[in-house]
N, C-alpha and C. Protein backbone atom coordinates (compact mmCIF):
# COMPACT_ATOMS: atom_id res chain seq x y z
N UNK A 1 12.96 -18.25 1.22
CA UNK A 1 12.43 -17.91 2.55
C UNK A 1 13.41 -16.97 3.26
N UNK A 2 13.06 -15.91 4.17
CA UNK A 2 13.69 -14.77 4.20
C UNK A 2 14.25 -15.19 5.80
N UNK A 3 15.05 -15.52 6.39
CA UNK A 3 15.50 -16.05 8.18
C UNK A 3 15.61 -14.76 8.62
N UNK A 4 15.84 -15.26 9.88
CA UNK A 4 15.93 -13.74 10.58
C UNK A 4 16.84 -13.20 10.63
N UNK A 5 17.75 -13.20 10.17
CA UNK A 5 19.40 -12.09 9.97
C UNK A 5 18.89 -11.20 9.01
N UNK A 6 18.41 -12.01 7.73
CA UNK A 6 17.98 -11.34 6.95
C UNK A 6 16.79 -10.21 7.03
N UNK A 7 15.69 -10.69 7.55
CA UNK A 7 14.94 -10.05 8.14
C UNK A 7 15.05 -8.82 8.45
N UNK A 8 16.07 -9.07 9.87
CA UNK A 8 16.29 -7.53 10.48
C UNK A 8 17.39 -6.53 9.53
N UNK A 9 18.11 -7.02 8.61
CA UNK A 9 18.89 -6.29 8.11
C UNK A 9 17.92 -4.96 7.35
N UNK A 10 16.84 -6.30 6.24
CA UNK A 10 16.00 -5.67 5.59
C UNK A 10 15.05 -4.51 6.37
N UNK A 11 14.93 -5.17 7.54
CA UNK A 11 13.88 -3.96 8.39
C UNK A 11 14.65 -2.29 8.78
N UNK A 12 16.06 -2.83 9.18
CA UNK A 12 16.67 -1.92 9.42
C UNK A 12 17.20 -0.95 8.54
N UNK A 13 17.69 -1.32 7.48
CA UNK A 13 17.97 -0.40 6.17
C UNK A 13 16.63 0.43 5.92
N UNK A 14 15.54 -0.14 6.07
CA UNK A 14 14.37 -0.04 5.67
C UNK A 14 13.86 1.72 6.68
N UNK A 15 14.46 1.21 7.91
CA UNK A 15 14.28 2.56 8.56
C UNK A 15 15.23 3.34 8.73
N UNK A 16 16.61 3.49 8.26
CA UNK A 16 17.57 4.31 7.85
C UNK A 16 17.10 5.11 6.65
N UNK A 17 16.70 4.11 5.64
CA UNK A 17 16.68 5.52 4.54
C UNK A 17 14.92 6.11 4.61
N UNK A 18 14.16 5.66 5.59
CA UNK A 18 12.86 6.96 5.66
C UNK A 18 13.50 7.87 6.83
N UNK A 19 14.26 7.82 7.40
CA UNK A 19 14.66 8.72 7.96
C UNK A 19 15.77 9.35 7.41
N UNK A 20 16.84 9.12 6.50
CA UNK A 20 17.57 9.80 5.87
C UNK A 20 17.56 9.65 4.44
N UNK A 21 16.88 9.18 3.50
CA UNK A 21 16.96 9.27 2.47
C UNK A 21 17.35 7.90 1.79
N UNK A 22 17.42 7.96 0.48
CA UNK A 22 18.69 6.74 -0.18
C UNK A 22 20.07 7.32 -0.24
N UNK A 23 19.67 8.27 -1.48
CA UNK A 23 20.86 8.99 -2.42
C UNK A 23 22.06 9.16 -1.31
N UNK A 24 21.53 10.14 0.00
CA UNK A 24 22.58 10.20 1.02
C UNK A 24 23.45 9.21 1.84
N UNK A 25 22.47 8.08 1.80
CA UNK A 25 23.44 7.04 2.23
C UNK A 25 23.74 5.61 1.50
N UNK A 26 24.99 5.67 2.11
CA UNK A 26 25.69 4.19 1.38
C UNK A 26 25.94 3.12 1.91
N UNK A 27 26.40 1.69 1.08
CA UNK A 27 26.05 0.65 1.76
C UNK A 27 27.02 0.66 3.26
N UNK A 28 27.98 1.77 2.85
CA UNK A 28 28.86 1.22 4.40
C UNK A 28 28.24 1.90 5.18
N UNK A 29 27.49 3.45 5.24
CA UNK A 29 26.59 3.94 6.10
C UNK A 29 25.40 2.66 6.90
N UNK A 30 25.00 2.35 5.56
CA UNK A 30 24.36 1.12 6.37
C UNK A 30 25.13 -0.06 7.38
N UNK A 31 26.14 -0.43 7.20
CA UNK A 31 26.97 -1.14 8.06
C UNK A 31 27.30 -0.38 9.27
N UNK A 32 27.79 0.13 8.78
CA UNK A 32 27.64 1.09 10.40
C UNK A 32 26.60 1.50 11.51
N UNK A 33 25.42 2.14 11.02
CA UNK A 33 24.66 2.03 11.20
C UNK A 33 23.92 1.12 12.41
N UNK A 34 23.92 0.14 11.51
CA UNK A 34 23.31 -1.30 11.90
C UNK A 34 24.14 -2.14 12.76
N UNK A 35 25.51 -1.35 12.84
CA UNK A 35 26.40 -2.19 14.03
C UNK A 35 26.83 -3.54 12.80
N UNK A 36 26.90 -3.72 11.74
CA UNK A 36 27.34 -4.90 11.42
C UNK A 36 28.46 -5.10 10.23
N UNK A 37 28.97 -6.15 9.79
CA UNK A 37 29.83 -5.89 9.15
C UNK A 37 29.78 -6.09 7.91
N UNK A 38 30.50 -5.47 6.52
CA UNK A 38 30.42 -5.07 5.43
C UNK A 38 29.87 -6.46 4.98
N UNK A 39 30.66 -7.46 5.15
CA UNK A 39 30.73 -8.68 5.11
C UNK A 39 29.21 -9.49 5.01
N UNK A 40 28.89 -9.05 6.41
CA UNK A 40 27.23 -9.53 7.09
C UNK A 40 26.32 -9.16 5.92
N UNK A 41 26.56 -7.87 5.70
CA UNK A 41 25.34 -7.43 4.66
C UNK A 41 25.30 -7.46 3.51
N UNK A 42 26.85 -7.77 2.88
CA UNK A 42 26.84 -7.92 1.45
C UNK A 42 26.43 -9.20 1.23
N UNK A 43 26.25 -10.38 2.70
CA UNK A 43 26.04 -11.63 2.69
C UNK A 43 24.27 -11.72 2.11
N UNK A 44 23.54 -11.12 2.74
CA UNK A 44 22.45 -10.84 2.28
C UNK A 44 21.92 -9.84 0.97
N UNK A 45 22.76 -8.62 0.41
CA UNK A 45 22.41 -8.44 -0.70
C UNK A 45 23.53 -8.04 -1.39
N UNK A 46 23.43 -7.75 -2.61
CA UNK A 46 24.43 -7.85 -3.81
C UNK A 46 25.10 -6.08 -3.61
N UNK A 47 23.99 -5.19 -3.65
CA UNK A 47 24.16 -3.82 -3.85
C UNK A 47 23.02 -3.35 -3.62
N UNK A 48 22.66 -1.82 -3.93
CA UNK A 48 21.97 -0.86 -2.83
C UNK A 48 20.27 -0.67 -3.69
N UNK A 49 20.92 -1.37 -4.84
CA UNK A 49 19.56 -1.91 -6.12
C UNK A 49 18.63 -3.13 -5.54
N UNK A 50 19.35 -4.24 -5.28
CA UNK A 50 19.28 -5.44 -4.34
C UNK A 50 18.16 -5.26 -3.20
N UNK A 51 19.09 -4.35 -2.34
CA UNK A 51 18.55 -3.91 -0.94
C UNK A 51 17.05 -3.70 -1.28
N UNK A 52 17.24 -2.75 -2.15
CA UNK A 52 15.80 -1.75 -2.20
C UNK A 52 14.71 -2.76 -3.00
N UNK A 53 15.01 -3.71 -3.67
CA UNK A 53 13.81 -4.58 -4.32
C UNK A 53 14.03 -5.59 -3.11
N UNK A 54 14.74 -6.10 -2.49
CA UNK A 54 14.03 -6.89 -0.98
C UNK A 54 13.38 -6.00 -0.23
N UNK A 55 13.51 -5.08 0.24
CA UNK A 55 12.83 -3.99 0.90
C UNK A 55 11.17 -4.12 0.16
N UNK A 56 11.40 -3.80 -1.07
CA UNK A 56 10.08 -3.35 -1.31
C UNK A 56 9.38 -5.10 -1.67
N UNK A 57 10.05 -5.66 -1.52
CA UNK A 57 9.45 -7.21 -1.39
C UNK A 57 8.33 -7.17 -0.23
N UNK A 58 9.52 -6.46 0.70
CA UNK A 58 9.12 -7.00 2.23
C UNK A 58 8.12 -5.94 2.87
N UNK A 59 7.90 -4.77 2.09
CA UNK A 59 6.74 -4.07 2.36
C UNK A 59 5.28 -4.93 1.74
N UNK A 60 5.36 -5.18 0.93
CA UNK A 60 4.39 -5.87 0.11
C UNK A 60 3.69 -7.18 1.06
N UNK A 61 4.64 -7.91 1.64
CA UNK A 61 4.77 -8.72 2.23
C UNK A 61 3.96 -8.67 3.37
N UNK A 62 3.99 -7.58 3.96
CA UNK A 62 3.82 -6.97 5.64
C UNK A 62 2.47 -6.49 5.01
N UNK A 63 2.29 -5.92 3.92
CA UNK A 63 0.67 -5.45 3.60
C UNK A 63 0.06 -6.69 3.61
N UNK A 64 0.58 -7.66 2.81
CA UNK A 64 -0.46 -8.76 2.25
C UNK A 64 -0.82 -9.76 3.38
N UNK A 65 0.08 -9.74 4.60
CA UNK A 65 -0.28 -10.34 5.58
C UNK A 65 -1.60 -9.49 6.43
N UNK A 66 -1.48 -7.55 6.61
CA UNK A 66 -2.34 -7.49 6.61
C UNK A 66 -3.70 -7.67 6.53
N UNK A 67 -4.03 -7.47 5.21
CA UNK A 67 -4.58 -8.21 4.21
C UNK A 67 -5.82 -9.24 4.55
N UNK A 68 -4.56 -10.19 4.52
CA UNK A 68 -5.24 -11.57 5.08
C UNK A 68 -5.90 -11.52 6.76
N UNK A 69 -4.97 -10.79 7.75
CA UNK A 69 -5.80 -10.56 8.73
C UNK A 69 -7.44 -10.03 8.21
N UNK A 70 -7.52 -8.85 7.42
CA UNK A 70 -8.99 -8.23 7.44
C UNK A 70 -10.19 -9.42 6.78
N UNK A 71 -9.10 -10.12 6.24
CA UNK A 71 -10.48 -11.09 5.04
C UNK A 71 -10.83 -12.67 5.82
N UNK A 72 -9.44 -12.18 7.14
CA UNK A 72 -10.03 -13.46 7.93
C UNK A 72 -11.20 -13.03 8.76
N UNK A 73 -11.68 -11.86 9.08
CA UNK A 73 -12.82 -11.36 9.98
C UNK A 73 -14.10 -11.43 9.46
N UNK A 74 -14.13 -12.08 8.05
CA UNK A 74 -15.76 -12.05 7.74
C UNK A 74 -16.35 -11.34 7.49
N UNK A 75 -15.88 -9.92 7.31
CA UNK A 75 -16.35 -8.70 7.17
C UNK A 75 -17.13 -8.84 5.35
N UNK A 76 -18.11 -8.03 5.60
CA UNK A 76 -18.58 -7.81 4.12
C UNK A 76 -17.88 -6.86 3.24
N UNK A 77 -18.68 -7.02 1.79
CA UNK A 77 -17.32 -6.46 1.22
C UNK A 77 -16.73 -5.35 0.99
N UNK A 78 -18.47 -4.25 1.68
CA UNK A 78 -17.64 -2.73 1.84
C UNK A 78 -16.68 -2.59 3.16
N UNK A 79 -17.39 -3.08 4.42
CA UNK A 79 -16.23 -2.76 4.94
C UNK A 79 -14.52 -3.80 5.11
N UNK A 80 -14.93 -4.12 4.46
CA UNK A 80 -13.59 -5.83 3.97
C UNK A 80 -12.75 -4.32 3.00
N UNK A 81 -13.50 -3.87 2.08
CA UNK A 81 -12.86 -2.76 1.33
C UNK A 81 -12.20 -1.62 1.62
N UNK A 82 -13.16 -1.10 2.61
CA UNK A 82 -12.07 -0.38 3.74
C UNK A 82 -10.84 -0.55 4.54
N UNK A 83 -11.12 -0.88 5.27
CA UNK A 83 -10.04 -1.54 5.58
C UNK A 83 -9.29 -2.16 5.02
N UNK A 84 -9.14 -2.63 3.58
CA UNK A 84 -8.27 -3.14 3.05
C UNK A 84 -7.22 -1.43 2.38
N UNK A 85 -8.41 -0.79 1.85
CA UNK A 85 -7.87 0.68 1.48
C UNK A 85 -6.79 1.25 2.78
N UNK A 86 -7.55 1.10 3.83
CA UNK A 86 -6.90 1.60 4.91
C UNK A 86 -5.10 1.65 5.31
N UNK A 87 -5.48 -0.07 5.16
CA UNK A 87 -3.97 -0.37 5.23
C UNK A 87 -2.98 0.17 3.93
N UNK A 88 -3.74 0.52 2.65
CA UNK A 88 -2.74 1.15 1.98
C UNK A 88 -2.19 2.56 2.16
N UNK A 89 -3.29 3.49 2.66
CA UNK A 89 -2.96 4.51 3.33
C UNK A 89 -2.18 4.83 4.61
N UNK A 90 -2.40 4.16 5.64
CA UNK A 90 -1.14 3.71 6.30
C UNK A 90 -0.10 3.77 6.00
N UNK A 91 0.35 2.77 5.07
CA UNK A 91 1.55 2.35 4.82
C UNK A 91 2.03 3.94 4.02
N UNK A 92 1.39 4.30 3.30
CA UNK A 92 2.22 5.58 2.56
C UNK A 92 2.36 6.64 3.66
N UNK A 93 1.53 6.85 5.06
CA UNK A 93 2.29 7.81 5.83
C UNK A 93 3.68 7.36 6.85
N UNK A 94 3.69 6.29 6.57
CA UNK A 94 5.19 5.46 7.02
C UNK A 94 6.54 6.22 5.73
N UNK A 95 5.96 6.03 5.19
CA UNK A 95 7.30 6.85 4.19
C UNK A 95 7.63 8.37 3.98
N UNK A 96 9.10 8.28 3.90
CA UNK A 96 9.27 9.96 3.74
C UNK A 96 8.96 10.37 2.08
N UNK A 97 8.14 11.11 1.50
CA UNK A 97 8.13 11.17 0.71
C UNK A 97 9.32 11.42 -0.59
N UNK A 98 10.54 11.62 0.07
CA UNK A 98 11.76 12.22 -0.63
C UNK A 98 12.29 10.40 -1.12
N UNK A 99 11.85 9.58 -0.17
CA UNK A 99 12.41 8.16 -0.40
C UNK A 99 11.95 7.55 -1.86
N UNK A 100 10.43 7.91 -1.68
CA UNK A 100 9.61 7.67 -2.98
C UNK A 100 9.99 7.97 -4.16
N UNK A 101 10.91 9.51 -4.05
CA UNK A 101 10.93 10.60 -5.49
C UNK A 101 12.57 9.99 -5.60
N UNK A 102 13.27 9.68 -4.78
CA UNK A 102 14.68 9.38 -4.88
C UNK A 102 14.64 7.50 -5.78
N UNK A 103 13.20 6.86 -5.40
CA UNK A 103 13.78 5.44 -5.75
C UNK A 103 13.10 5.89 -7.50
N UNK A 104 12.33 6.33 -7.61
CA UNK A 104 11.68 6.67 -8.91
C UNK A 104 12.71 7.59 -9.82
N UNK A 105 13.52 8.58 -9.53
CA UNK A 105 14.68 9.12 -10.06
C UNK A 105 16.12 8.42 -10.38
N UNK A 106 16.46 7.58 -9.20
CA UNK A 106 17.68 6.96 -9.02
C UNK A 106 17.87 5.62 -9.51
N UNK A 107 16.81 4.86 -9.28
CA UNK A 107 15.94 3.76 -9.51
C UNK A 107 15.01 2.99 -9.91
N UNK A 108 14.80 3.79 -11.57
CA UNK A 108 13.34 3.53 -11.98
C UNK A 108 13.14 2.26 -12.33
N UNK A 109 14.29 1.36 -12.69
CA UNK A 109 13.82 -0.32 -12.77
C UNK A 109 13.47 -1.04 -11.31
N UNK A 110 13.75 -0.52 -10.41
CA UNK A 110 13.87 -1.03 -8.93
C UNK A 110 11.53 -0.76 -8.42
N UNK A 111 11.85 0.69 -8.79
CA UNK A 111 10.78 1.31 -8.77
C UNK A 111 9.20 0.61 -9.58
N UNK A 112 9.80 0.72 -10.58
CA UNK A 112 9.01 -0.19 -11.87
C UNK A 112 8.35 -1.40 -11.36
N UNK A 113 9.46 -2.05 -10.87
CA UNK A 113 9.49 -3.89 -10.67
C UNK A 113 8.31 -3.64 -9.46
N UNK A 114 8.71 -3.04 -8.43
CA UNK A 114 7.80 -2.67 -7.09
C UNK A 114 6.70 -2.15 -7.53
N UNK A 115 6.15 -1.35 -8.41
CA UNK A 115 5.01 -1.12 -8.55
C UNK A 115 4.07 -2.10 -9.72
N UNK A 116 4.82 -2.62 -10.35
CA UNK A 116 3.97 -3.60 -10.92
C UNK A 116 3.48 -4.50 -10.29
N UNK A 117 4.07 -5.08 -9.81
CA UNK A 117 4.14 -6.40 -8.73
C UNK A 117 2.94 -5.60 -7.45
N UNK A 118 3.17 -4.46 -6.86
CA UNK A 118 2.00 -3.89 -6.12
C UNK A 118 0.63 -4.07 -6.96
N UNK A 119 1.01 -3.76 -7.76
CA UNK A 119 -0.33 -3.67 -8.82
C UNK A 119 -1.09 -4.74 -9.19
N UNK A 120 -0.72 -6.06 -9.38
CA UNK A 120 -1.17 -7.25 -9.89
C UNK A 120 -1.49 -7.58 -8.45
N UNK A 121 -1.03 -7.38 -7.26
CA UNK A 121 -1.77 -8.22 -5.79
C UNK A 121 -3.19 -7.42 -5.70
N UNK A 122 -2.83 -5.24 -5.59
CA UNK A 122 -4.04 -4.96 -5.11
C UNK A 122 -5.27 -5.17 -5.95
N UNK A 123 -4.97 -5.50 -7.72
CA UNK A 123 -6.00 -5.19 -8.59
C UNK A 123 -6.40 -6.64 -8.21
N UNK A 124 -5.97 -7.44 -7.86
CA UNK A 124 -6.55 -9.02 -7.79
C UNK A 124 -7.78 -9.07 -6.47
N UNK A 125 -7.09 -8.75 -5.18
CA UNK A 125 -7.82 -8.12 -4.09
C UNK A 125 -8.67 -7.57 -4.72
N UNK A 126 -8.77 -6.07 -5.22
CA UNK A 126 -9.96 -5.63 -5.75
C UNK A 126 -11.17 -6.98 -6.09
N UNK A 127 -10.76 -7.51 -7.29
CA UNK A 127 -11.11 -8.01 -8.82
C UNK A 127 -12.42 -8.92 -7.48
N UNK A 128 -11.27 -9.39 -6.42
CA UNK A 128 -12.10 -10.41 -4.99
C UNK A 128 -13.46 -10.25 -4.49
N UNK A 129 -13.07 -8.68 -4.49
CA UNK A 129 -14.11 -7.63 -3.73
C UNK A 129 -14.96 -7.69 -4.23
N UNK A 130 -14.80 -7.35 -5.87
CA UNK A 130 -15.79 -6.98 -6.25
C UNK A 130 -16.88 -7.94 -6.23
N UNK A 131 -16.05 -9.33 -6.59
CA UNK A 131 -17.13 -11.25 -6.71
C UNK A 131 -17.92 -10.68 -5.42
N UNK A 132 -17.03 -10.89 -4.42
CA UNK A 132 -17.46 -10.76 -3.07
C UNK A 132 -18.81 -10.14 -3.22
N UNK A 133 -19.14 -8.41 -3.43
CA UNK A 133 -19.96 -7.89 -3.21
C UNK A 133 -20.99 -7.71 -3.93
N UNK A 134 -20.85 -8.44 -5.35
CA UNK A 134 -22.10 -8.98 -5.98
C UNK A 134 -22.45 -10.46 -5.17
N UNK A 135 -21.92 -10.51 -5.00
CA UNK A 135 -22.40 -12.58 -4.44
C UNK A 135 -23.45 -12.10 -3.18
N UNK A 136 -22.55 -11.11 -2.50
CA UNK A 136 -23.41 -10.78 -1.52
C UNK A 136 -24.41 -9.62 -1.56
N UNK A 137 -25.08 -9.33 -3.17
CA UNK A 137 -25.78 -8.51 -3.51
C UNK A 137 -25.70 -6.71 -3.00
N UNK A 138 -24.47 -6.33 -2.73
CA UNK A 138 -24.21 -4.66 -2.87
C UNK A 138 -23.65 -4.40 -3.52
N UNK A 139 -22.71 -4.98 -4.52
CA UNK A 139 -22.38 -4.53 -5.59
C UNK A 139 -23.41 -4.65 -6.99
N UNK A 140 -22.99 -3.78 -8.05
CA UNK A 140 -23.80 -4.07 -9.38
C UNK A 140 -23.43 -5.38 -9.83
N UNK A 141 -24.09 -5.90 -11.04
CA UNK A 141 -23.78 -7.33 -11.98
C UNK A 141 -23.50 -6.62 -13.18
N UNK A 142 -23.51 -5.61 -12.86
CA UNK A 142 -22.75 -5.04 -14.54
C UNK A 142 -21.63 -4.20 -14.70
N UNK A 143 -21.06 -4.69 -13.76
CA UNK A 143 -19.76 -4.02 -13.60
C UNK A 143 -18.70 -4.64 -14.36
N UNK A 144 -17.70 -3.68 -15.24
CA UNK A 144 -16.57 -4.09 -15.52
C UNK A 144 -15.44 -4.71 -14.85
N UNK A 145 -15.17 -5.25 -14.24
CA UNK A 145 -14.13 -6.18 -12.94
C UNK A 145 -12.63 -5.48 -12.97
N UNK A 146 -12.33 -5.63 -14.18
CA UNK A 146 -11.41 -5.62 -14.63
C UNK A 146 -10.88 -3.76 -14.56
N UNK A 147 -11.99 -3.16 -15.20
CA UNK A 147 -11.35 -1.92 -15.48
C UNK A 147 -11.89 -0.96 -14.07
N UNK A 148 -12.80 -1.55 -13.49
CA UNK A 148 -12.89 -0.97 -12.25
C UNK A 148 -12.04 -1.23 -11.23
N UNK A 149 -11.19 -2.65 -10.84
CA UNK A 149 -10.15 -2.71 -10.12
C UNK A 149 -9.31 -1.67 -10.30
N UNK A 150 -8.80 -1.84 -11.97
CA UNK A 150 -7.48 -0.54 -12.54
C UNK A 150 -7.69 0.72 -11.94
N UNK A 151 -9.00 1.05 -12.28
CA UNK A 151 -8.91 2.29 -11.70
C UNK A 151 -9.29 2.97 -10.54
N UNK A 152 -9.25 1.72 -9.31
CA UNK A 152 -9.59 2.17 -7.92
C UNK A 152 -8.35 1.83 -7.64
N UNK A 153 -7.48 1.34 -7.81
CA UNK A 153 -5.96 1.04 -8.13
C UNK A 153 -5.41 2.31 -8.12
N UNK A 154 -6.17 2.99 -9.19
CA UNK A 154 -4.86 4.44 -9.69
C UNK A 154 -5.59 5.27 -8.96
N UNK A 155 -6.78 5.13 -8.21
CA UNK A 155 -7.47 6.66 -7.67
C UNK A 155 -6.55 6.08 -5.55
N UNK A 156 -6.17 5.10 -5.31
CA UNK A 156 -4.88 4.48 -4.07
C UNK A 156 -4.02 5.62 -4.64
N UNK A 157 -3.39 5.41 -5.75
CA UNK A 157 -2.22 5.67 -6.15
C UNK A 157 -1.61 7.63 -6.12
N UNK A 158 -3.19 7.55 -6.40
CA UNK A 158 -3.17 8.92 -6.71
C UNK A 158 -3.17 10.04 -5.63
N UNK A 159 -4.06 9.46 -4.70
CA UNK A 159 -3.91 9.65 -3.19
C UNK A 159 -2.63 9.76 -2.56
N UNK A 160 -2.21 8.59 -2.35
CA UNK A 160 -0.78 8.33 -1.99
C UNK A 160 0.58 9.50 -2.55
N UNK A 161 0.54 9.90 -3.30
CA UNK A 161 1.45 10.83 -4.41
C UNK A 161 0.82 11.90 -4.28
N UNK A 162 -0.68 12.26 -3.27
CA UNK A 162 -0.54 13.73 -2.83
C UNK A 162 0.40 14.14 -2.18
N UNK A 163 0.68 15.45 -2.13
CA UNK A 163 1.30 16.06 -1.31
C UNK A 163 0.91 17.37 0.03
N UNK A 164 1.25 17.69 0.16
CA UNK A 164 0.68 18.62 1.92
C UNK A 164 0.24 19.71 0.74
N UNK A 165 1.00 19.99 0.05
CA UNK A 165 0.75 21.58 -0.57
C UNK A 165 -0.33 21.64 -1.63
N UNK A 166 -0.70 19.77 -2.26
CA UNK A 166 -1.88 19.97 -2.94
C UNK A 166 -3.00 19.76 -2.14
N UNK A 167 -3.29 19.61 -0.82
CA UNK A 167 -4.24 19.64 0.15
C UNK A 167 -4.05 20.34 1.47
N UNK A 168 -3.82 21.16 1.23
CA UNK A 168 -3.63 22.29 2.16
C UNK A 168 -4.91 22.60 3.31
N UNK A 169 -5.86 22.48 2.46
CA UNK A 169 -7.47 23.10 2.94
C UNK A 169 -7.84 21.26 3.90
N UNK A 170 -7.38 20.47 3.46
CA UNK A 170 -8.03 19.20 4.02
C UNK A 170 -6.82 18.09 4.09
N UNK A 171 -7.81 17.42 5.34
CA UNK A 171 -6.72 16.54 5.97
C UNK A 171 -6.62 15.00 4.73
N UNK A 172 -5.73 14.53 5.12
CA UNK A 172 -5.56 13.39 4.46
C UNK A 172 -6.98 12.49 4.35
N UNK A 173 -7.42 12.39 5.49
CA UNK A 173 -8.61 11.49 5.99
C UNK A 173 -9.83 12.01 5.71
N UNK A 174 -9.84 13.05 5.42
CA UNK A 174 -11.28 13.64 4.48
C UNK A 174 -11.09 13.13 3.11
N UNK A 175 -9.61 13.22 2.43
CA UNK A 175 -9.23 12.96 1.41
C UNK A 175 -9.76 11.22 0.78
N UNK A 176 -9.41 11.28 1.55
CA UNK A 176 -9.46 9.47 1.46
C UNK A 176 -10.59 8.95 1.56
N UNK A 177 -11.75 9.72 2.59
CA UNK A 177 -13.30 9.14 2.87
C UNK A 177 -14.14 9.96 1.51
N UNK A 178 -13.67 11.06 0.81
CA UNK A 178 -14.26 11.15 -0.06
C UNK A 178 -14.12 9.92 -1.17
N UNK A 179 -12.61 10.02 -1.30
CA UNK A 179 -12.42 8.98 -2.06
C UNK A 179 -12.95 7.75 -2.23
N UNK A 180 -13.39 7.01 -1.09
CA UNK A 180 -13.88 5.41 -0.80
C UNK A 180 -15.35 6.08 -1.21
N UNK A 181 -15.81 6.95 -0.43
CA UNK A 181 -17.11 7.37 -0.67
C UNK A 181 -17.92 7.18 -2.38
N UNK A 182 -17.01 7.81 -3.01
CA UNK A 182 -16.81 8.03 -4.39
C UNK A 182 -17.21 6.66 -5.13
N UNK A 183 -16.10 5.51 -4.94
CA UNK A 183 -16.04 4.58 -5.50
C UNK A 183 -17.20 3.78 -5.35
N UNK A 184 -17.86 3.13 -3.61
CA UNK A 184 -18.83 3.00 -3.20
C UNK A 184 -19.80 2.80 -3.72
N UNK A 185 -20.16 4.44 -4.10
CA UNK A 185 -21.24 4.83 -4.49
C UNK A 185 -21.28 4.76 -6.20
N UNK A 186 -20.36 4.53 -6.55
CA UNK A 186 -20.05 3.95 -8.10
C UNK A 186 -20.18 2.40 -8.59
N UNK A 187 -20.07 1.63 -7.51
CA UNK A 187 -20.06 0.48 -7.96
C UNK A 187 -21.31 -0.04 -7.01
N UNK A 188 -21.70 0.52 -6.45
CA UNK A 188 -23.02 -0.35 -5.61
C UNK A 188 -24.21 0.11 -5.68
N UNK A 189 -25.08 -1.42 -6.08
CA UNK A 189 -26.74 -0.96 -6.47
C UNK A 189 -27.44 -0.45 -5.06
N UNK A 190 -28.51 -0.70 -5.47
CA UNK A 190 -29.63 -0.09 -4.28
C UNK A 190 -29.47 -0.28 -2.78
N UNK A 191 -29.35 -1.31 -2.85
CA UNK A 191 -28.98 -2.24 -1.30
C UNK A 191 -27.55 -1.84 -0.49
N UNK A 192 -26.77 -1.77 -1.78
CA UNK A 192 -24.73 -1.29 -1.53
C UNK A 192 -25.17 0.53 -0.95
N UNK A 193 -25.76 0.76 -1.79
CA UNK A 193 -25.91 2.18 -1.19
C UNK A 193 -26.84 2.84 0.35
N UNK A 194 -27.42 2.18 0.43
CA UNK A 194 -28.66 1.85 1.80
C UNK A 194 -27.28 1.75 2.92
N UNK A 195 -26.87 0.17 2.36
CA UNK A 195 -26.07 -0.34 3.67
C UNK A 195 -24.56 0.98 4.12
N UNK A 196 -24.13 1.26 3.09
CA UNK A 196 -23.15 2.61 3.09
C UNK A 196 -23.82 3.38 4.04
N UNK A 197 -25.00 4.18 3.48
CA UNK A 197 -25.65 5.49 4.01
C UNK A 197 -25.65 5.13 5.21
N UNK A 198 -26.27 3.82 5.76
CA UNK A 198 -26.43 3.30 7.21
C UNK A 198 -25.19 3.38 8.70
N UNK A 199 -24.44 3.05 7.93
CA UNK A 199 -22.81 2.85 8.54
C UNK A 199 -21.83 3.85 8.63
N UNK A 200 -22.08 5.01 6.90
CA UNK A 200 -21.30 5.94 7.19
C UNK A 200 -21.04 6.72 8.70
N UNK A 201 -21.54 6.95 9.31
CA UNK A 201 -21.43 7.53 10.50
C UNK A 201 -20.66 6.74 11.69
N UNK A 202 -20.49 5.31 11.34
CA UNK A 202 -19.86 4.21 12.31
C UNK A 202 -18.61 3.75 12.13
N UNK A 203 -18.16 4.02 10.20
CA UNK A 203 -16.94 3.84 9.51
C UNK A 203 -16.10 4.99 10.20
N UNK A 204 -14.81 4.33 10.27
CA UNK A 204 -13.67 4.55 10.54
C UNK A 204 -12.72 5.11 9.56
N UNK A 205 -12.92 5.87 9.08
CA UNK A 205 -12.05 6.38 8.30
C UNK A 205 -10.70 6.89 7.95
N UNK A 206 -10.13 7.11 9.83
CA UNK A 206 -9.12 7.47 9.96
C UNK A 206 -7.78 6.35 9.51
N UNK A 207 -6.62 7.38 9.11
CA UNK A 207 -5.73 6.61 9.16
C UNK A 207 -4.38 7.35 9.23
């Protein structure tokens, strides 16, 4: 269980290096920083490997509570799906993208561990959705569960790891409503597609 010393240390490192990077700073930058002492923070992690897999614990963490807010509202399961997408998009314009390319270069077991572990919560969520939206008749009954989670998984992923210069012509949020649009309309029968067409104009897409 994570107390609150710990907490804020993790939060605070957490917004030192999207604003300056990793590679550039070090653990005593972080002590400083943070007003605290070498001592305080080595009390909470080992090294700057450490840091960054509690960090990315504690992003995960802050999504999945998300999460649970949207699936406590009752929402059906396209827009339960949105909004669940939503919050992943969010979260990637919180990061500097240089943080991303520095933990994947500097850090690829740190990196690794964090994206697997991302991977087994959102594909499960998915796998939810999908029960969800056959039970509640807008999804198909002949859907693969399994390989359709994976790969609404990697079409998040893929999104996320754009960059400004491969979408130059369009905003993020066109990006993204094509995207949901896409899937939608891939996995939902007659009724899934009606109720879409109906709403598109009321969905929120922004993020």
């Amino acid at each position: 269980m994570i107390d609150e010393r710990q907490n804020k240390i993790i939060e605070g490192a957490y917004n030192i290096f999207i604003k300056h990077g990793i590679r550039n700073v070090s653990m005593d930058d972080i002590s400083r920083m943070m007003g605290i002492s070498k001592k305080t923070l080595y009390q909470v992690v080992s090294n700057k490997a450490d840091l960054l897999e509690q960090i990315g614990a504690h992003i995960q963490q802050t999504i999945l509570l998300k999460v649970d807010e949207v699936l406590d509202k009752n929402l059906n399961a396209i827009d339960c799906l949105l909004e669940m997408s939503k919050i992943s998009g969010e979260n990637h314009f919180r990061i500097n993208p240089i943080l991303t390319f520095e933990i994947r270069k500097y850090y690829p077991q740190v990196y690794e561990k964090y994206l697997s572990h991302k991977k087994d919560i959102i594909v499960g969520k998915i796998i939810s959705n999908i029960d969800k939206g056959i039970k509640e008749g807008f999804y198909r009954q002949d859907l693969n569960k399994e390989i359709v989670a994976h790969l609404y998984f990697q079409k998040i992923e893929d999104f996320q790891n754009m960059s400004q210069e491969e979408i130059q012509n369009f905003s993020f949020t066109k990006v993204f409503e094509v995207m949901f649009e896409n899937h939608i309309r891939g996995i939902s029968n007659q009724k899934g597609i009606e109720y879409f067409e109906k709403q598109k104009a009321k969905l929120n897409f922004n993020i």
